[in-house]
Protein backbone atom coordinates (compact mmCIF):
# COMPACT_ATOMS: atom_id res chain seq x y z
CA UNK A 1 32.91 36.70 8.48
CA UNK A 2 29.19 35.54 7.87
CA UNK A 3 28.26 35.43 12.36
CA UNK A 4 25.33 32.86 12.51
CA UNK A 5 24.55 33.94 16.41
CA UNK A 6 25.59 37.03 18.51
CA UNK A 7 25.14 36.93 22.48
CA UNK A 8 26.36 39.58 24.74
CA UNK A 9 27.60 38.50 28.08
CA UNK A 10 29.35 42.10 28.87
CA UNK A 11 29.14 43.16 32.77
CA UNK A 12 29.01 38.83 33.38
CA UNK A 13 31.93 36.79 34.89
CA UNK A 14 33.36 33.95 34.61
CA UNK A 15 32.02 31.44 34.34
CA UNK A 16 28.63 33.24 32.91
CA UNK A 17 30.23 34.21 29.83
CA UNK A 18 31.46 30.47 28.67
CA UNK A 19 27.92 29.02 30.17
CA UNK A 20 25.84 31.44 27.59
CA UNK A 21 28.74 30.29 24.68
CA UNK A 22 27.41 26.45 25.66
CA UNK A 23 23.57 26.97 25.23
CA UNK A 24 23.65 28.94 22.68
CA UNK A 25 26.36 26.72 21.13
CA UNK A 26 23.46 23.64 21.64
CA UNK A 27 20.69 25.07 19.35
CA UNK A 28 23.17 25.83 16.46
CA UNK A 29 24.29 23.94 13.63
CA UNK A 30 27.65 22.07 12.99
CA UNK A 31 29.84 24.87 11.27
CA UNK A 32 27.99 28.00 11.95
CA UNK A 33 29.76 30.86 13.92
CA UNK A 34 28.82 32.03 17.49
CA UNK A 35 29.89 35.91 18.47
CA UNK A 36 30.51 36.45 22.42
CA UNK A 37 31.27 39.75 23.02
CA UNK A 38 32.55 39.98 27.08
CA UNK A 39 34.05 42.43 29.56
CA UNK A 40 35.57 39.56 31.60
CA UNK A 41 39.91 39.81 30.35
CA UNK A 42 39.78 36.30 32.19
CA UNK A 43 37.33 35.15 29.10
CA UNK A 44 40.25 35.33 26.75
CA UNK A 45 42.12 32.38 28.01
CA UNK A 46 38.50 30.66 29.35
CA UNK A 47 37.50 30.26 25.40
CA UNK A 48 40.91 29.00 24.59
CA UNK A 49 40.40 26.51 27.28
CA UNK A 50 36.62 25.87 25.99
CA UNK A 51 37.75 25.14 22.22
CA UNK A 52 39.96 22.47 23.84
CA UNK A 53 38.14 21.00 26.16
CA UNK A 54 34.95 20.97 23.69
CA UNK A 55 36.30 20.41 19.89
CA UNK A 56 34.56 23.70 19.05
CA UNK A 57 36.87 26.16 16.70
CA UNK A 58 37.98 29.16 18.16
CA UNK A 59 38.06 31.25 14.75
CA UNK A 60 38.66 34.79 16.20
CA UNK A 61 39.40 36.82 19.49
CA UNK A 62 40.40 40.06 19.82
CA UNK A 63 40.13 43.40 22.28
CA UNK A 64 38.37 46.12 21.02
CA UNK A 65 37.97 48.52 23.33
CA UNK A 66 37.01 47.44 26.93
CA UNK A 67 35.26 44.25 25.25
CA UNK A 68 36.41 40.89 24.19
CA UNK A 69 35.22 39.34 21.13
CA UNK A 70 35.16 35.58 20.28
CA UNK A 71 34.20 33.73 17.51
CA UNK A 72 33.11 30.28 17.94
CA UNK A 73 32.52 27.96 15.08
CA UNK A 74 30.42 24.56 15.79
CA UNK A 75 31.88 21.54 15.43
């Protein structure tokens, strides 16, 4: 997976992690791929909310370790 734009939002809570995810999210092109690595277990369902809510893909999200990584493409 080619990841356009990593941010790190570990040690944040909701709803700091999904706030980064939107402006980053603003200065990126239409298909690239946004990493958000978080600490928050709440984040998992918050970016399954956030792809609904916004149209944005969620491609990937998985626990590894005590972090939580999502992959965001741009619609």
């Amino acid at each position: 997976m080619n990841i356009d734009k990593e941010i790190d939002t570990r040690g944040l809570n909701c709803p700091l992690p999904i706030l980064k995810a939107k402006k980053a999210l603003t200065d990126m092109q239409a298909g690239q791929l946004l990493k958000v690595v978080a600490t928050d277990p709440g984040s998992v369902r918050d970016f399954q909310a956030f792809a609904k809510q916004t149209g944005n893909e969620l491609v990937d999200q998985q626990s590894v370790e005590q972090d939580f990584v999502h992959v965001l493409r741009r619609r």
